[in-house]
N, C-alpha and C. Protein backbone atom coordinates (compact mmCIF):
# COMPACT_ATOMS: atom_id res chain seq x y z
N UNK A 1 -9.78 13.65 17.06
CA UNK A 1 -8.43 13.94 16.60
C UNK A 1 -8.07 13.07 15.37
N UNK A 2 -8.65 11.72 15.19
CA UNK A 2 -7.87 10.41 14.30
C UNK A 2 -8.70 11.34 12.80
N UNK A 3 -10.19 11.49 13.04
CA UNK A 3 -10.54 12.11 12.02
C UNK A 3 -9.81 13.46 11.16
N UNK A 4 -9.55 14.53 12.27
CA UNK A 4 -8.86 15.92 11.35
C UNK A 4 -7.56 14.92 10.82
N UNK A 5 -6.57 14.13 11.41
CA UNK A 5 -5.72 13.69 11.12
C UNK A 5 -5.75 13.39 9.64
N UNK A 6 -6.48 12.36 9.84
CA UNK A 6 -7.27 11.35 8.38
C UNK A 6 -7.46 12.79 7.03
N UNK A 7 -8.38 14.12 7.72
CA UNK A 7 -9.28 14.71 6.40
C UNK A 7 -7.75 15.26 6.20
N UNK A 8 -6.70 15.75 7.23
CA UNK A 8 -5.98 16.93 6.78
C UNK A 8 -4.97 15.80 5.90
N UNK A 9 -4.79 14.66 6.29
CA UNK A 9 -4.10 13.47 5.28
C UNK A 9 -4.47 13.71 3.64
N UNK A 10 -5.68 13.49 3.69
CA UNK A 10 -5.97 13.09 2.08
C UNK A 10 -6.08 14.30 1.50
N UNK A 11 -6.41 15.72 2.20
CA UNK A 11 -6.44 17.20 2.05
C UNK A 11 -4.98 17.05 1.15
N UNK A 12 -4.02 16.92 1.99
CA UNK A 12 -1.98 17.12 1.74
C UNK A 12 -2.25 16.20 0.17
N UNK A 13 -2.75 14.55 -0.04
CA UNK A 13 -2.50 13.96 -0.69
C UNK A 13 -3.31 14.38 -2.11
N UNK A 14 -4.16 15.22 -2.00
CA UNK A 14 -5.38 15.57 -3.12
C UNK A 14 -4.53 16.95 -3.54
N UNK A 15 -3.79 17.90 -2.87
CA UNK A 15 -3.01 18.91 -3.22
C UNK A 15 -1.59 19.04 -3.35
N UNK A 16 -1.09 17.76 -3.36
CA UNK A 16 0.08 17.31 -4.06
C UNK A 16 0.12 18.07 -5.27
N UNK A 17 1.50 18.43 -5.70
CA UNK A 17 1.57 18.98 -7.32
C UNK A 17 1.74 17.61 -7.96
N UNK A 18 1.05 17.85 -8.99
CA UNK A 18 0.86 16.52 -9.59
C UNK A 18 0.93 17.40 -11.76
N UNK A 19 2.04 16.55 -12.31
CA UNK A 19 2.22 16.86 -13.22
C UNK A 19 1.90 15.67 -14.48
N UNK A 20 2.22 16.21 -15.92
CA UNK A 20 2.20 14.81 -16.86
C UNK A 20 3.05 13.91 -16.93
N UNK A 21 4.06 13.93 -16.07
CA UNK A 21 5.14 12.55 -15.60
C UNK A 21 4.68 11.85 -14.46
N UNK A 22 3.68 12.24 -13.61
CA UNK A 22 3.37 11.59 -12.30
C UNK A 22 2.89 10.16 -13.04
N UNK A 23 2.92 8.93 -12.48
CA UNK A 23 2.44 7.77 -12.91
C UNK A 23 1.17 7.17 -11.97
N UNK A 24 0.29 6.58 -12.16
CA UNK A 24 -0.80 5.79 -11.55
C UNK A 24 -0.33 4.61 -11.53
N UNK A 25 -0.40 3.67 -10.51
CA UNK A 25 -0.30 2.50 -10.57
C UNK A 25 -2.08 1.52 -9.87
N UNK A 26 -2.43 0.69 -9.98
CA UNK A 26 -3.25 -0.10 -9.43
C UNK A 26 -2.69 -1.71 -9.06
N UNK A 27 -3.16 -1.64 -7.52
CA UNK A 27 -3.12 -3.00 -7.28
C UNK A 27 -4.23 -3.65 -6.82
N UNK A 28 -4.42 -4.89 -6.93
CA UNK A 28 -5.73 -5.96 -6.22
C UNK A 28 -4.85 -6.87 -5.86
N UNK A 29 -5.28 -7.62 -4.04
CA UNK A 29 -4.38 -8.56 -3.50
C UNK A 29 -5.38 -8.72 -2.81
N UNK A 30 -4.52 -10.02 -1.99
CA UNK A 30 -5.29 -10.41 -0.24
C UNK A 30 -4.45 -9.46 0.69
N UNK A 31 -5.30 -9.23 1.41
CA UNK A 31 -4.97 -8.37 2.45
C UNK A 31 -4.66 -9.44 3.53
N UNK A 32 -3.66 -9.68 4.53
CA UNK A 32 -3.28 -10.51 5.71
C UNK A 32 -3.70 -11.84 5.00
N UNK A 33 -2.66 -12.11 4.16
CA UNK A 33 -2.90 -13.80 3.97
C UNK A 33 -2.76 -14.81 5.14
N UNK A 34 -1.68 -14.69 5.72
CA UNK A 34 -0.87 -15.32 6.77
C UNK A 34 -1.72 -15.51 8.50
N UNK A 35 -3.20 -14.48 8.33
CA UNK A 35 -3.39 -14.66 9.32
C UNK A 35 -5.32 -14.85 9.55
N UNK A 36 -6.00 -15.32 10.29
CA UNK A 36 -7.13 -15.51 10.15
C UNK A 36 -8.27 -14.25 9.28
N UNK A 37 -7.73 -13.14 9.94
CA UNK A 37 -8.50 -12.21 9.30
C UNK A 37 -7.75 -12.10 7.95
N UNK A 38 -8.80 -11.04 6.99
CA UNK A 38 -8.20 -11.40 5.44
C UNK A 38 -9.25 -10.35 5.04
N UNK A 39 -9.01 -10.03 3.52
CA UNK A 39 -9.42 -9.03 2.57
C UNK A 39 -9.43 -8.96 1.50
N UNK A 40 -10.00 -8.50 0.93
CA UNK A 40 -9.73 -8.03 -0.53
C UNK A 40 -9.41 -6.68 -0.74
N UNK A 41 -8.18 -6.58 -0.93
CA UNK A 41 -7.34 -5.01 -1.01
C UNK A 41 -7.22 -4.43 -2.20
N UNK A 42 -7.41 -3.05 -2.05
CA UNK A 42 -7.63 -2.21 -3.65
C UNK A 42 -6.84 -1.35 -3.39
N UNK A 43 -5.91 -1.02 -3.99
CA UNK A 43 -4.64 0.12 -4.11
C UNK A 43 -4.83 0.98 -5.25
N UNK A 44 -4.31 2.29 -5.08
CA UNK A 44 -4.12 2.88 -5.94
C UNK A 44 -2.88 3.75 -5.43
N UNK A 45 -1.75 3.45 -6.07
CA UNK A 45 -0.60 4.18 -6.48
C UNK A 45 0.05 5.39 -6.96
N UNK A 46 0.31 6.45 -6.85
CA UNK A 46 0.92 7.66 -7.48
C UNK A 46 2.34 7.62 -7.18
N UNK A 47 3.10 7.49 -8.06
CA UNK A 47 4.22 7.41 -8.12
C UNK A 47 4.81 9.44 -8.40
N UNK A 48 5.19 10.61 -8.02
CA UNK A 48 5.02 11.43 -8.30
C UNK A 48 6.40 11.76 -9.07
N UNK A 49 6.69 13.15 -9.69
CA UNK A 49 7.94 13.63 -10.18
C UNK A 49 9.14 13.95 -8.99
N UNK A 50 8.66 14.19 -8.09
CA UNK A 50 9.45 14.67 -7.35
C UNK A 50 10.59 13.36 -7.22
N UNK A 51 11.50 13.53 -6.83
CA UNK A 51 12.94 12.72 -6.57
C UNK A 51 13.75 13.11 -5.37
N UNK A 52 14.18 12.27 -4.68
CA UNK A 52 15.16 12.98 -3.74
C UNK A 52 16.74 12.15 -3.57
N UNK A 53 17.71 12.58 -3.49
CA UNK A 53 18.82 12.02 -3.50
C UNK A 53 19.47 11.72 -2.23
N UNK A 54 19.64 10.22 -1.60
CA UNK A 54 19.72 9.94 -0.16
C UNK A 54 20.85 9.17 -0.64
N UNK A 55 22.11 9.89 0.51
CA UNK A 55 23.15 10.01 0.48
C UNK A 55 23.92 9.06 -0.72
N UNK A 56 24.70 7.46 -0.32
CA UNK A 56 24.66 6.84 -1.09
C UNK A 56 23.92 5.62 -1.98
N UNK A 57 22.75 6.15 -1.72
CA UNK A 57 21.70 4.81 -2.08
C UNK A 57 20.98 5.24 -3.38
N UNK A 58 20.91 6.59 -3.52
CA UNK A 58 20.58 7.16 -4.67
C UNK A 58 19.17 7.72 -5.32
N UNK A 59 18.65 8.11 -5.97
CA UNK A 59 17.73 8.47 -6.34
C UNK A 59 15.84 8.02 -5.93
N UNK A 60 15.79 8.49 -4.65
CA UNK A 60 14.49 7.70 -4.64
C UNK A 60 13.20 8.48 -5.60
N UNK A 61 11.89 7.66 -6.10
CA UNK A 61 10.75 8.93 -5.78
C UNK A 61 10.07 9.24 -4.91
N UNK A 62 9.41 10.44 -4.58
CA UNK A 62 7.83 10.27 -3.58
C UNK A 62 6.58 9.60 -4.16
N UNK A 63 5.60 8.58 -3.44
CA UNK A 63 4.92 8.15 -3.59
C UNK A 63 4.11 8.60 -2.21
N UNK A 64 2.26 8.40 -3.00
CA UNK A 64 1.34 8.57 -2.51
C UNK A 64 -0.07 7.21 -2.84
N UNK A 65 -0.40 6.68 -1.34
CA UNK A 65 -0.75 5.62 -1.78
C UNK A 65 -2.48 5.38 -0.75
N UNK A 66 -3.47 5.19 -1.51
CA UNK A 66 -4.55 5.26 -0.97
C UNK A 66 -4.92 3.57 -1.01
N UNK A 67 -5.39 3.15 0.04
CA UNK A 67 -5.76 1.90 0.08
C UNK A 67 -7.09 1.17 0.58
N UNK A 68 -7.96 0.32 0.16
CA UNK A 68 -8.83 -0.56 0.90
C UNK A 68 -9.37 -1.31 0.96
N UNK A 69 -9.94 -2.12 2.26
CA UNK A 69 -9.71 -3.15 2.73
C UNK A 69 -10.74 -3.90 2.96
N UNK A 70 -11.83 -4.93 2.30
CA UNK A 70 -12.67 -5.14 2.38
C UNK A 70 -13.23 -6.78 2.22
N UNK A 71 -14.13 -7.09 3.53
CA UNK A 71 -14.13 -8.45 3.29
C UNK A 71 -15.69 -8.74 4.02
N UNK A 72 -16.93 -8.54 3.20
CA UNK A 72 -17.96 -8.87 3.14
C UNK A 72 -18.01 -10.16 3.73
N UNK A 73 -18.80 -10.55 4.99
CA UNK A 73 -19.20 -11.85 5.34
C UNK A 73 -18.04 -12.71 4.79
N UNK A 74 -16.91 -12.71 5.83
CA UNK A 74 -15.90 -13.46 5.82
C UNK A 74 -14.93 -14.30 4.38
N UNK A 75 -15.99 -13.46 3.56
CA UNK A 75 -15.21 -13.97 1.65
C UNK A 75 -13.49 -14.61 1.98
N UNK A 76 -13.09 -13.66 2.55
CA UNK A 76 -11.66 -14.02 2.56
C UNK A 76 -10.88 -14.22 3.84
N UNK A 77 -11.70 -14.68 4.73
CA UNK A 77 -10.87 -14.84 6.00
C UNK A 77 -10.83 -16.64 5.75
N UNK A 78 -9.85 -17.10 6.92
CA UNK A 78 -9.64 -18.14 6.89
C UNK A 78 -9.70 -18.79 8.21
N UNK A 79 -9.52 -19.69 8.55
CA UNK A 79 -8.87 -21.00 9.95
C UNK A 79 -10.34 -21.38 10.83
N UNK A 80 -10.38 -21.75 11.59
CA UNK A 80 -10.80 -22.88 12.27
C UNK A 80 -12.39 -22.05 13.27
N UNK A 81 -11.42 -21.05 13.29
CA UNK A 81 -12.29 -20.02 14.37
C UNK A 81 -12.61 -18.65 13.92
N UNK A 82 -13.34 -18.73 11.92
CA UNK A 82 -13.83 -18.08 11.78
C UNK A 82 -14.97 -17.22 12.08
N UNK A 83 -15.26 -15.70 12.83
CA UNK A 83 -16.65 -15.47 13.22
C UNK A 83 -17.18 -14.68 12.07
N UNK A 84 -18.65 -14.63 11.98
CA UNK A 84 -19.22 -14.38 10.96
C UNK A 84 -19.08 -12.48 11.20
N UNK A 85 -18.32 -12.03 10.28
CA UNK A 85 -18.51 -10.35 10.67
C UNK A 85 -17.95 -9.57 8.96
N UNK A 86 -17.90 -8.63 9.20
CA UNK A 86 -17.71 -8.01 7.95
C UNK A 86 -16.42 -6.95 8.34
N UNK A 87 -15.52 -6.90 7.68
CA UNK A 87 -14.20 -6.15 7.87
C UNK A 87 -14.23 -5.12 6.78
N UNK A 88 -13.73 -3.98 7.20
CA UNK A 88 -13.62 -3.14 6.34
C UNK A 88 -12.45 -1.79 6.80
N UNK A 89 -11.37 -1.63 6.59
CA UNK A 89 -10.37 -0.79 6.40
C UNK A 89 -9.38 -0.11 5.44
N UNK A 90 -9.07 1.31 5.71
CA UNK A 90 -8.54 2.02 5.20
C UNK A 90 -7.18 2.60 5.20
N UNK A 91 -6.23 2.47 4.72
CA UNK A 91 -4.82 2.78 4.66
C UNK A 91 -4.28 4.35 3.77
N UNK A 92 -3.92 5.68 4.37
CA UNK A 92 -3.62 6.54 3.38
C UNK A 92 -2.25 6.29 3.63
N UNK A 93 -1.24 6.05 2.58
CA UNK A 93 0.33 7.23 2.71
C UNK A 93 0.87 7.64 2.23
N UNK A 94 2.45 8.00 2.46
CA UNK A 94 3.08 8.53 1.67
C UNK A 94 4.95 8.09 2.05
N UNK A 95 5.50 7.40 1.00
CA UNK A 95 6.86 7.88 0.90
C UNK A 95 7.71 7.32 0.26
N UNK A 96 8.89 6.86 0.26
CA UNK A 96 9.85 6.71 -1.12
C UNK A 96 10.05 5.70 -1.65
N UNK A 97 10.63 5.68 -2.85
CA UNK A 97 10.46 3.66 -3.34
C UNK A 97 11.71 4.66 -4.26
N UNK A 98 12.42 3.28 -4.65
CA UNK A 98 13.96 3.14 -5.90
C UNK A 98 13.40 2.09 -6.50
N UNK A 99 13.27 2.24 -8.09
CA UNK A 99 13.17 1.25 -9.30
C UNK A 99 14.64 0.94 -9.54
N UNK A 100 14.79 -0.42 -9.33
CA UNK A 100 16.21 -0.86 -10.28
C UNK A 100 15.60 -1.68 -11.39
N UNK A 101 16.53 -1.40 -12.15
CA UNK A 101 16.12 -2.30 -13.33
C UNK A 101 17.04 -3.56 -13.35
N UNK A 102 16.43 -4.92 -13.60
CA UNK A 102 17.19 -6.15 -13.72
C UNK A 102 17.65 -6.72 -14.86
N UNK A 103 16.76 -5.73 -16.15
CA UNK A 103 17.10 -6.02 -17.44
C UNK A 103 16.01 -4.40 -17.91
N UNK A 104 16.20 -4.85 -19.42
CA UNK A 104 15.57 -4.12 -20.37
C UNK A 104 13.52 -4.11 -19.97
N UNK A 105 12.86 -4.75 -19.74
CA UNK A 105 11.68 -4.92 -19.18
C UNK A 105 11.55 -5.77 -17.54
N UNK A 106 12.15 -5.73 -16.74
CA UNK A 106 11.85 -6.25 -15.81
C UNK A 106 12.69 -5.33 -14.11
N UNK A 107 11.88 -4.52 -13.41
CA UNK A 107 12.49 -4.23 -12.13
C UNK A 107 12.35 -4.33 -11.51
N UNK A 108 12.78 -4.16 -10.29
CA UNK A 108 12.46 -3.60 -8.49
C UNK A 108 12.52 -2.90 -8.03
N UNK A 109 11.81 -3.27 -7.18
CA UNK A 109 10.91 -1.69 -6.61
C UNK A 109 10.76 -1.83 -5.15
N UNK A 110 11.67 -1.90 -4.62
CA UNK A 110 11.73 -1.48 -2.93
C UNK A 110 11.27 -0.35 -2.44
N UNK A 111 10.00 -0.03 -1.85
CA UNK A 111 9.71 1.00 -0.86
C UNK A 111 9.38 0.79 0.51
N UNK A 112 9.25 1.93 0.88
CA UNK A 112 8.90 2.34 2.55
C UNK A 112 7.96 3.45 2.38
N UNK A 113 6.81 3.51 3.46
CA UNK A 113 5.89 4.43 3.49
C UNK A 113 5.21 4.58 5.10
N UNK A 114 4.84 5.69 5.58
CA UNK A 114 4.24 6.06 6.75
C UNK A 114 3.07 6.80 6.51
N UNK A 115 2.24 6.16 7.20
CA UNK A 115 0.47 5.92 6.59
C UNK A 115 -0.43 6.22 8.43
N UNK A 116 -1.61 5.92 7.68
CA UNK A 116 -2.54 6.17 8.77
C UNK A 116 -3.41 5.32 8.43
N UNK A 117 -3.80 4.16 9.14
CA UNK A 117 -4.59 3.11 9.27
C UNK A 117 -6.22 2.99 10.13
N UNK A 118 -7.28 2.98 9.81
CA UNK A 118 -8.36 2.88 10.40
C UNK A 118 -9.07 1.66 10.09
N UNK A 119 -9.59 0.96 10.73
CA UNK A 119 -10.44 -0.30 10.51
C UNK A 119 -12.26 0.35 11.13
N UNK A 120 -13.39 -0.34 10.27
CA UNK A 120 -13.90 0.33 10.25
C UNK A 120 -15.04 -1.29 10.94
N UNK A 121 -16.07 -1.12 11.24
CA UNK A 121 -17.07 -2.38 11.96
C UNK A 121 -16.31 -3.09 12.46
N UNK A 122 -15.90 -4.48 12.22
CA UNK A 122 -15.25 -5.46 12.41
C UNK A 122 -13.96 -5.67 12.00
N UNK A 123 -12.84 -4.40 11.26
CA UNK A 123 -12.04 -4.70 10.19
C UNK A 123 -10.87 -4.82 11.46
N UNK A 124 -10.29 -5.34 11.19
CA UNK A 124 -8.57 -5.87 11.61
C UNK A 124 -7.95 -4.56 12.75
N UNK A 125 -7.72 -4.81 13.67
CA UNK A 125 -7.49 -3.59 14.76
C UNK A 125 -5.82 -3.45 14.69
N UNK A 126 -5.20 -2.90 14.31
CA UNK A 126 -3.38 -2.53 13.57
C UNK A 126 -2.95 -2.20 15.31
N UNK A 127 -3.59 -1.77 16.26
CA UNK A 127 -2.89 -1.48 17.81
C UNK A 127 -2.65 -0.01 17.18
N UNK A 128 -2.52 0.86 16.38
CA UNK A 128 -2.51 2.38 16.21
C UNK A 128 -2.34 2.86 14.83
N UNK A 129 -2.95 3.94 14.90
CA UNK A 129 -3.54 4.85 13.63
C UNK A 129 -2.32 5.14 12.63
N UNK A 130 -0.90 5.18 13.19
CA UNK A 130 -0.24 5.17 12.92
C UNK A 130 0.75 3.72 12.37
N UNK A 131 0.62 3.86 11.30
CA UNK A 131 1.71 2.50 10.31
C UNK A 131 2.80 2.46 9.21
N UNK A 132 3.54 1.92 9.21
CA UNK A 132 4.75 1.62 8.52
C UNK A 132 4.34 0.63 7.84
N UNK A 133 4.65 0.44 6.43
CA UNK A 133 4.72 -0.01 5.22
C UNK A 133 5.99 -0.19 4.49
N UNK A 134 6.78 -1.66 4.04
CA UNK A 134 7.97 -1.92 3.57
C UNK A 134 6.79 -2.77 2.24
N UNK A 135 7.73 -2.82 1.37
CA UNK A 135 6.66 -3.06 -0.31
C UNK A 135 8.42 -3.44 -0.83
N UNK A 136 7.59 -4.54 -1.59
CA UNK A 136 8.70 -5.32 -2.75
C UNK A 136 7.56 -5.18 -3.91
N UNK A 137 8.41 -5.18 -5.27
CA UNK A 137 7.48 -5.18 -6.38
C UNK A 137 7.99 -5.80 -7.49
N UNK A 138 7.77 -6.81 -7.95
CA UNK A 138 8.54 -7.01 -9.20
C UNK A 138 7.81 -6.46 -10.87
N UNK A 139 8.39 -6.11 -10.88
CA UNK A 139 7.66 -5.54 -12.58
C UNK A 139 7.77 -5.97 -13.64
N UNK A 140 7.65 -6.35 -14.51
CA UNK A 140 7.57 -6.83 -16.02
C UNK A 140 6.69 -5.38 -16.55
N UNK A 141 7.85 -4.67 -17.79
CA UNK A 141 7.45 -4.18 -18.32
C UNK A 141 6.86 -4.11 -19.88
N UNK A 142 5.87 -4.32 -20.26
CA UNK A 142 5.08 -4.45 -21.70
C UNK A 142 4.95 -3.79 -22.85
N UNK A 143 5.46 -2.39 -21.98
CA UNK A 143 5.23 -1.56 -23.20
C UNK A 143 6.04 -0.28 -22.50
N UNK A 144 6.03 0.92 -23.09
CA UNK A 144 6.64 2.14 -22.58
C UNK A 144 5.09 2.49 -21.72
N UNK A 145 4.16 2.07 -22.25
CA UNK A 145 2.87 2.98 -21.14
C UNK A 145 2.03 1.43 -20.09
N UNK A 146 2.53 0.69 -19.92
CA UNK A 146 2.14 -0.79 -19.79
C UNK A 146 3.12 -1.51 -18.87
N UNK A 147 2.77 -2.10 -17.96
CA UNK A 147 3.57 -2.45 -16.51
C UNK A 147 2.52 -3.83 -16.21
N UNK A 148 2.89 -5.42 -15.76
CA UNK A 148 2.52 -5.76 -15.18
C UNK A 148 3.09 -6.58 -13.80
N UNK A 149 2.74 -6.75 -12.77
CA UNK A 149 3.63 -7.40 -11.40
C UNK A 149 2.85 -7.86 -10.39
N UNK A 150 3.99 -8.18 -9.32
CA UNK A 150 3.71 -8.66 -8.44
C UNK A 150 4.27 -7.86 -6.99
N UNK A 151 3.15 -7.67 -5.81
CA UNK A 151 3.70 -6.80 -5.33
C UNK A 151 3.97 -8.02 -3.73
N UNK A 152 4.50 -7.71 -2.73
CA UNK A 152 4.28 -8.28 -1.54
C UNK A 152 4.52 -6.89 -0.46
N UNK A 153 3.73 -6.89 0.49
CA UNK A 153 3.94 -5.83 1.95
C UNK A 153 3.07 -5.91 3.32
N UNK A 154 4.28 -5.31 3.87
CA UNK A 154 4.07 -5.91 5.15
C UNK A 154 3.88 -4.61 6.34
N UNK A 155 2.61 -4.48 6.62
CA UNK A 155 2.40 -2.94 7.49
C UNK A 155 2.25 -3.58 9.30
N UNK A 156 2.70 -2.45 9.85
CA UNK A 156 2.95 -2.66 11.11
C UNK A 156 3.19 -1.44 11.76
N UNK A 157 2.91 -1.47 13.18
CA UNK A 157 3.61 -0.02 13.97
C UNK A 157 4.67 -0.27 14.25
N UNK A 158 5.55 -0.87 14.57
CA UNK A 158 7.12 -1.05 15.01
C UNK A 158 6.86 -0.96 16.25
N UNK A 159 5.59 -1.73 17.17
CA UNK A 159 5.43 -1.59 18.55
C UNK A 159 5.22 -0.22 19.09
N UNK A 160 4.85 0.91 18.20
CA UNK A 160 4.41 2.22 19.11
C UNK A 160 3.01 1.83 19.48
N UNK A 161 2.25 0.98 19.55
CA UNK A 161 0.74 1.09 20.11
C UNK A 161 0.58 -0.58 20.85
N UNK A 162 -0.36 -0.37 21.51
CA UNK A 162 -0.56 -1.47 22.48
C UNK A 162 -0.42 -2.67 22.29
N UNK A 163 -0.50 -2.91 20.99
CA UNK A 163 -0.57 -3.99 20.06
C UNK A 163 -0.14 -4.44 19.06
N UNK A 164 0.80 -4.98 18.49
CA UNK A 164 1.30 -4.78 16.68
C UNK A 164 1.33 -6.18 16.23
N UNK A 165 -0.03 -6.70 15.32
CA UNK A 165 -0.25 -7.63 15.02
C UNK A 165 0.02 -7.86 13.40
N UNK A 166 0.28 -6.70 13.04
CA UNK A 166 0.70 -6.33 11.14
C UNK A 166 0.23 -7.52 10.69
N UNK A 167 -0.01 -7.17 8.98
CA UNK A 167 -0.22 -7.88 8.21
C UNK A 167 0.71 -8.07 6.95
N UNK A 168 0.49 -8.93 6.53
CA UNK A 168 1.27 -9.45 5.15
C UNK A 168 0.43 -9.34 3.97
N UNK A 169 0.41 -9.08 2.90
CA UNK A 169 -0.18 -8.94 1.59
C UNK A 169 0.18 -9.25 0.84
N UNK A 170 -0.24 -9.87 -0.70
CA UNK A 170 0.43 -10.45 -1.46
C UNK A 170 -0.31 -9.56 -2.82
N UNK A 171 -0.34 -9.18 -4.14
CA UNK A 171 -0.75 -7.82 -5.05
C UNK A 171 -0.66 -8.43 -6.01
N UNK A 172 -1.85 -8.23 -6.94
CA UNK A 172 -1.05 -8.14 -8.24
C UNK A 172 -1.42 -6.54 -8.93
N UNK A 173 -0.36 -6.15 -9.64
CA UNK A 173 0.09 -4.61 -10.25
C UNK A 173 -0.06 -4.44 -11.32
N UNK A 174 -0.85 -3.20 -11.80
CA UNK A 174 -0.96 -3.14 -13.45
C UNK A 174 -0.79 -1.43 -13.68
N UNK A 175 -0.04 -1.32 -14.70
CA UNK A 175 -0.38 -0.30 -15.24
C UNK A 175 -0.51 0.14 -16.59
N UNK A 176 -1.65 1.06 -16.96
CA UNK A 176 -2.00 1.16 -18.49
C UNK A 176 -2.11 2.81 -18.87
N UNK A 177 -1.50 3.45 -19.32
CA UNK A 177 -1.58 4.55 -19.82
C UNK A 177 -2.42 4.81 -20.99
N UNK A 178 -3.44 5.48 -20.94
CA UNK A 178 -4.35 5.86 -22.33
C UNK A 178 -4.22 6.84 -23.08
């Protein structure tokens, strides 16, 4: 079942309408700083055209966000009672973020997203396939096609699975238009 879930996921996310305003973003971070297990996390971002207007809070976009999670012979784990193993997990999702701007080059970027989480050999066990994603972003903007930041997020089930040990992440964000 976690599998059709997963193919019919990235199926929805690969047949998204996707136009010449959609944006790419990339991030590289630690994955679970805060806790023994750890990663090296690779994001990739689609920020899409679509918009939706929620009630008084205002203009969000849809976002689509593929992620993963990788930590070869403990590179990035930490504490006392490290075991020697190899982690490796995968994050797909999807959902809304609001850019405010704080000035002329610099915003925020509050989102929320509901994803599907798999850990793969040894990688970090989330307690269910199912995860929630809250994301802060600060941006410095460089250019009209040029973005650089800092991201922080924090995924978790909200206690729907046996277990909810979430992690914390810390990003850094680039974007370059060619």
């Amino acid at each position: 079942m976690r599998i059709f879930l997963k193919f019919f996921f990235v199926l929805f996310l690969l047949s998204s309408t996707s136009n010449a305003n959609d944006q790419l973003y990339y991030k590289i971070g630690y994955f679970d700083y805060k806790h023994e297990t750890g990663g090296l996390l690779l994001n990739v971002k689609k920020v899409s055209n679509n918009t939706y207007n929620i009630l008084s809070l205002g203009e969000f976009a849809q976002i689509y966000e593929f992620t993963s999670i990788i930590d070869k012979e403990n590179q990035f784990s930490r504490g006392h009672k490290r075991k020697k193993r190899e982690e490796y997990a995968i994050y797909l999702s999807s959902g809304l973020q609001k850019t405010i701007a704080l000035s002329k080059n610099v915003s925020l970027v509050p989102s929320f997203s509901l994803g599907l989480y798999e850990s793969f050999d040894q990688g970090k066990d989330m307690g269910f396939p199912i995860e929630f994603k809250s994301e802060l972003e600060l941006n410095l903007h460089l250019s009209r096609d040029s973005m650089l930041g800092v991201t922080f997020h924090h995924i978790s089930n909200a206690d729907i699975g046996d277990k909810n040990p979430g992690s914390d992440s810390i990003l850094i964000n680039f974007k370059k238009n060619f």
